[in-house]
Protein backbone atom coordinates (compact mmCIF):
# COMPACT_ATOMS: atom_id res chain seq x y z
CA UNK A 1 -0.67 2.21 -13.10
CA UNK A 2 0.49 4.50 -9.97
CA UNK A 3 -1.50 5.48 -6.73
CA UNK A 4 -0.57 8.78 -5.16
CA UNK A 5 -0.35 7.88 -1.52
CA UNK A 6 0.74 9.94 1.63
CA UNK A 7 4.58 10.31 1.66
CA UNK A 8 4.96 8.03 -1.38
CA UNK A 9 3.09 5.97 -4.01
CA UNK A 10 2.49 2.45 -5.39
CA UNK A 11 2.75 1.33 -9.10
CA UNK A 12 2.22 -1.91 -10.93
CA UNK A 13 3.35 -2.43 -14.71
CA UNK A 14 1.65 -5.85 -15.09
CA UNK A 15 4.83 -8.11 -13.32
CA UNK A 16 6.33 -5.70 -10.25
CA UNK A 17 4.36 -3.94 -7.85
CA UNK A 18 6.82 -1.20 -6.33
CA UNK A 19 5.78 0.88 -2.93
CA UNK A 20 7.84 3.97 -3.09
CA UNK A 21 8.59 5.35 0.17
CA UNK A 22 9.76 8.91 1.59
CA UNK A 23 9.72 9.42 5.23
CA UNK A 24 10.53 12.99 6.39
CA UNK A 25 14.16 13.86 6.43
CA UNK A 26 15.07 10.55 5.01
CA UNK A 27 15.81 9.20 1.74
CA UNK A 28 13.16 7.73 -0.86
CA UNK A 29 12.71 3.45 -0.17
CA UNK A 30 11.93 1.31 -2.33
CA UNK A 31 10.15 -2.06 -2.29
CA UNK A 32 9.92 -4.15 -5.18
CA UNK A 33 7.76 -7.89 -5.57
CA UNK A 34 6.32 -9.67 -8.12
CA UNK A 35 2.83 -10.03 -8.26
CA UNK A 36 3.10 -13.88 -8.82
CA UNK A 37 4.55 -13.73 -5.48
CA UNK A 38 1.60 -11.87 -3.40
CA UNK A 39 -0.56 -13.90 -1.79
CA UNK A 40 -3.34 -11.51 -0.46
CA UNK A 41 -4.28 -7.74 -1.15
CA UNK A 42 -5.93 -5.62 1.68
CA UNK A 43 -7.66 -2.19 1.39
CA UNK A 44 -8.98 0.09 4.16
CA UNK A 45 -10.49 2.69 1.87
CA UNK A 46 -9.90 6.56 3.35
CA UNK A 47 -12.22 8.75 4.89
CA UNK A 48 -13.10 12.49 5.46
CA UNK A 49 -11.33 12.22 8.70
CA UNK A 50 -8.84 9.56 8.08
CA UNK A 51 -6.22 7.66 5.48
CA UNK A 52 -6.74 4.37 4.44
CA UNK A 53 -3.84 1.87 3.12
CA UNK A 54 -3.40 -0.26 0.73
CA UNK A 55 -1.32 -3.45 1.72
CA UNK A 56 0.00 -6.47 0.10
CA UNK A 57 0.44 -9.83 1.50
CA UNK A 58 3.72 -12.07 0.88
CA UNK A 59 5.21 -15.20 1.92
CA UNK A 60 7.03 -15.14 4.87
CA UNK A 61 5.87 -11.97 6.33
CA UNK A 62 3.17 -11.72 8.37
CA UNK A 63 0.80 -8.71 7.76
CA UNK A 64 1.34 -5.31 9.53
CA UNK A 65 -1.45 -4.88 12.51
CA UNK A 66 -3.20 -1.65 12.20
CA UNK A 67 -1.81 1.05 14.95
CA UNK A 68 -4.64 1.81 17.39
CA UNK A 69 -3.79 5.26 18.13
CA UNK A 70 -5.89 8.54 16.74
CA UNK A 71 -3.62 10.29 15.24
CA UNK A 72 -2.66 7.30 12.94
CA UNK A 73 -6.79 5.90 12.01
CA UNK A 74 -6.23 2.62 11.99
CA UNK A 75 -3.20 2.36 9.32
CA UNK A 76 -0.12 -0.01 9.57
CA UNK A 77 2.97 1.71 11.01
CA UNK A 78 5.25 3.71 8.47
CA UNK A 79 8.24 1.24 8.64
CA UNK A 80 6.18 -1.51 7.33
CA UNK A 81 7.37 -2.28 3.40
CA UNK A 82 4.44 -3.49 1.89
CA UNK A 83 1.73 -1.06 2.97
CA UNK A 84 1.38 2.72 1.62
CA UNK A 85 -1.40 4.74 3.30
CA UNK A 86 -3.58 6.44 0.80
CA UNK A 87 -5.99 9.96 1.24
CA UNK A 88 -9.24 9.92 0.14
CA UNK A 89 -8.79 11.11 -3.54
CA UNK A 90 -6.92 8.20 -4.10
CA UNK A 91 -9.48 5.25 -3.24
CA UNK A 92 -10.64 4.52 -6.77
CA UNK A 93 -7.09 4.76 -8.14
CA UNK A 94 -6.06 1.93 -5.30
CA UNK A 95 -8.79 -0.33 -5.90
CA UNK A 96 -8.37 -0.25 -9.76
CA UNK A 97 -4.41 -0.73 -9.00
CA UNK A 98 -5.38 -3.86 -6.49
CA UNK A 99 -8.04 -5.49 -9.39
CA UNK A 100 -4.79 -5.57 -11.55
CA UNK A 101 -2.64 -7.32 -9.04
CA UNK A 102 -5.27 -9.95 -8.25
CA UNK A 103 -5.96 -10.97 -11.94
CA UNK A 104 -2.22 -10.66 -12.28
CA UNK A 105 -1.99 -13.26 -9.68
CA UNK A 106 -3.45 -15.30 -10.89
């Protein structure tokens, strides 16, 4: 199961949720975690106007805020490993992906 996201994408094969990463002019990161280990999910679905993000809560990291500036709409900041920001076409993809880790979870 992978979500298309902007500069990158999230997958899940049933155990490992992995947030691929490619910031311009660097190389691809990658962030691996099990989904036993994820303690929360959050999802700010995208608009017309703006992204939304998908983000996944662990142990022992405290969730990204949400930058407050325009040009970003409300996402978490691009450094943060275990959030992707999404467009718009991908919103059903992300929320099917996120239904998976939950019942994984549990």
């Amino acid at each position: 199961m992978d979500v298309k996201g902007v500069q990158g994408e999230i997958s899940f094969d049933g155990e490992w949720v992995t947030i691929t990463k490619r910031a311009i002019g660097q190389p691809a990161r990658e962030f691996r975690v099990r989904a036993a280990d994820v303690t929360g999910t959050r999802l700010k679905e995208a608009t017309r106007l703006f992204h939304g993000y998908v983000q996944l809560l662990v142990p022992g990291s405290a969730p990204a805020e949400e930058s407050k500036s325009l040009l970003s709409g409300g996402r978490p900041p691009q450094d943060d490993p275990h959030s992707l920001s999404i467009p718009r076409k991908s919103n059903d993809a992300a929320q099917k992906l996120l239904a998976a880790v939950e019942q994984a979870r549990s």
